[in-house]
Protein backbone atom coordinates (compact mmCIF):
# COMPACT_ATOMS: atom_id res chain seq x y z
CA UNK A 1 -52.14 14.57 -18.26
CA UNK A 2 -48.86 15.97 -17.65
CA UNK A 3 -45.71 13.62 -17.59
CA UNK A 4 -44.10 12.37 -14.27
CA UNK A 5 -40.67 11.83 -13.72
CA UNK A 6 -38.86 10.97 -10.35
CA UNK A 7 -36.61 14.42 -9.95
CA UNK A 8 -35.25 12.98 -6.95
CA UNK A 9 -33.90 9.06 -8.03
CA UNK A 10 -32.64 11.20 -11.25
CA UNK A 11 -30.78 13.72 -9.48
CA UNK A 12 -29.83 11.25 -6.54
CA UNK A 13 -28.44 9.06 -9.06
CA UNK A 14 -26.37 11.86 -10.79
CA UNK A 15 -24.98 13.23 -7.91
CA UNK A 16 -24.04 9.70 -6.68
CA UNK A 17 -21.38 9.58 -9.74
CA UNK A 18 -20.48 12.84 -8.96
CA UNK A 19 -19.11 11.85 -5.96
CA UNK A 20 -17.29 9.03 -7.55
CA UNK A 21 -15.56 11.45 -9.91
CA UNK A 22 -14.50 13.71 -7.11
CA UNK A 23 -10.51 13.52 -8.02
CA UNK A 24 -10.98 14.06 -11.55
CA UNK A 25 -8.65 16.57 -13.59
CA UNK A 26 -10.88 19.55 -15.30
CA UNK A 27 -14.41 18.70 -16.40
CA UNK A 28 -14.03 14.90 -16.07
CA UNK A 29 -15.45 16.08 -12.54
CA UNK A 30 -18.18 18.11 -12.75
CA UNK A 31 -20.05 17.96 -16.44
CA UNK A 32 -21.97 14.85 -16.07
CA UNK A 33 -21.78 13.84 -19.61
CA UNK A 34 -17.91 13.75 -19.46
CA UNK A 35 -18.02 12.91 -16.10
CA UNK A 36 -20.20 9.67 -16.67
CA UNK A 37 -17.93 8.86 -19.55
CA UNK A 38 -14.63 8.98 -17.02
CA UNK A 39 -16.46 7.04 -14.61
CA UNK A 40 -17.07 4.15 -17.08
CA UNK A 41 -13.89 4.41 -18.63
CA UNK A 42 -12.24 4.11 -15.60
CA UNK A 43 -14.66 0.96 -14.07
CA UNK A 44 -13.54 -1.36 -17.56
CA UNK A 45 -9.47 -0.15 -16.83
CA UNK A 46 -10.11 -1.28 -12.52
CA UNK A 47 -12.00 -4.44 -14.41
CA UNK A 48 -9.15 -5.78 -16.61
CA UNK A 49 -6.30 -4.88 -14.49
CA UNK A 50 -8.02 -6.51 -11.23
CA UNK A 51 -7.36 -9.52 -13.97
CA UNK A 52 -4.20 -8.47 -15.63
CA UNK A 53 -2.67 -7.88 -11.61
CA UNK A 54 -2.35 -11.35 -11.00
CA UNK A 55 0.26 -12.12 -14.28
CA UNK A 56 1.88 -9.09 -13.21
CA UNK A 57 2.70 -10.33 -9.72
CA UNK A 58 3.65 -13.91 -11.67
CA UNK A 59 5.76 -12.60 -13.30
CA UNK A 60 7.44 -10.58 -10.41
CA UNK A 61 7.87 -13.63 -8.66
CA UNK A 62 9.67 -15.55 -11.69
CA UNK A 63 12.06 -12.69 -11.82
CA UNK A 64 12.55 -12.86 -7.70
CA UNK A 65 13.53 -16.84 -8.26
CA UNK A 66 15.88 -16.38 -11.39
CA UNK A 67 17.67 -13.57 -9.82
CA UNK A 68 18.01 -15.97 -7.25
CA UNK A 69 18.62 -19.25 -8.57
CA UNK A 70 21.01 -17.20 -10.62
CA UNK A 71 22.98 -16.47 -7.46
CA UNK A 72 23.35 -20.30 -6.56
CA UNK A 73 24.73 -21.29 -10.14
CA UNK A 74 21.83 -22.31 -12.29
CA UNK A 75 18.89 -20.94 -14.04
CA UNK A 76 15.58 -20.31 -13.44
CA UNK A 77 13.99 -23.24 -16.54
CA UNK A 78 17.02 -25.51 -15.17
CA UNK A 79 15.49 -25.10 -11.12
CA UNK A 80 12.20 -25.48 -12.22
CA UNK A 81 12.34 -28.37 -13.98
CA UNK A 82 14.51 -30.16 -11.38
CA UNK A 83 11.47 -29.27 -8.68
CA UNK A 84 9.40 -30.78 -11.10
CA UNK A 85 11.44 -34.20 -12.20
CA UNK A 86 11.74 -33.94 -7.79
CA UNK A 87 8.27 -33.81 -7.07
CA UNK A 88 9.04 -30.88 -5.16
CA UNK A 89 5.46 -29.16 -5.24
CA UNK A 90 6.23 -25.98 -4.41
CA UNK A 91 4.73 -22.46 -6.00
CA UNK A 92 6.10 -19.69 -7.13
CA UNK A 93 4.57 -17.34 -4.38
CA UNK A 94 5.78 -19.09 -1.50
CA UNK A 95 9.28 -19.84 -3.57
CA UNK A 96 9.90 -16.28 -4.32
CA UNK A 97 9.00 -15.16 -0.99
CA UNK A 98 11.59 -18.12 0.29
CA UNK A 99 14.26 -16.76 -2.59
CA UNK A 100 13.78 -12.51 -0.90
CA UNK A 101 13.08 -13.21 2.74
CA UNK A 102 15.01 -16.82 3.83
CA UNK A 103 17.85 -17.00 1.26
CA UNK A 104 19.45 -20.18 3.76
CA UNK A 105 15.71 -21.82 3.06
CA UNK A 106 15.58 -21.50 -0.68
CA UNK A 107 19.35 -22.52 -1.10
CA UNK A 108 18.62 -25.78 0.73
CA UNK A 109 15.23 -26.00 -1.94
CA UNK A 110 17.62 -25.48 -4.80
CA UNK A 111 20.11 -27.94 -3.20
CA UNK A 112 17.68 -30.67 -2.83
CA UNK A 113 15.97 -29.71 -6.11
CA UNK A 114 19.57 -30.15 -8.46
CA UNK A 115 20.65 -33.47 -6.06
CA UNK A 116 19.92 -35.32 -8.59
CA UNK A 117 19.86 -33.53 -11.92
């Protein structure tokens, strides 16, 4: 009896990550061994930088509120550990976005924050 094998799901299936390589330099595009190979190289670097992109915008943020907090006389450890002794639960998303875009709003923050440090 001769073999079977599904031509179509095979082919389907190849041409499928084909079309994911599409923007690929040289034979990463077309040679489906190397082409397979990008493909999966390329799904573990979107996997661990989908992780490693939220320490990256951290530490963004920390550098917004120094440079800030630098501006008002006192440093970044120094603010945040006056919001903490304060209580004042505030992150450092919505302070750095307070530090770039309201500058009057994140003095009166660092104000309250160093009242009684």
């Amino acid at each position: 009896m001769p073999r079977s094998v599904n031509h179509a799901a095979s082919r389907e299936r190849r041409r499928k990550l084909l079309k994911q390589t599409k923007g690929y330099f040289g034979r990463r595009k077309n040679v489906w061994t190397v082409a397979k190979n990008a493909y999966e190289k390329g799904m573990q670097y979107a996997y661990r930088d989908r992780k490693k992109k939220k320490s990256n915008f951290r530490a963004l943020w920390i550098q917004r509120i120094n440079a800030a907090a630098r501006i008002e006389g006192v440093s970044y450890s120094k603010l945040m550990g006056a919001l903490h002794a304060q209580n004042i639960e505030i992150n450092r998303k919505v302070l750095a976005d307070l530090a770039v875009n309201h500058p009057e709003a994140f003095k009166a923050v660092v104000k309250k924050a160093m009242s009684a440090a």
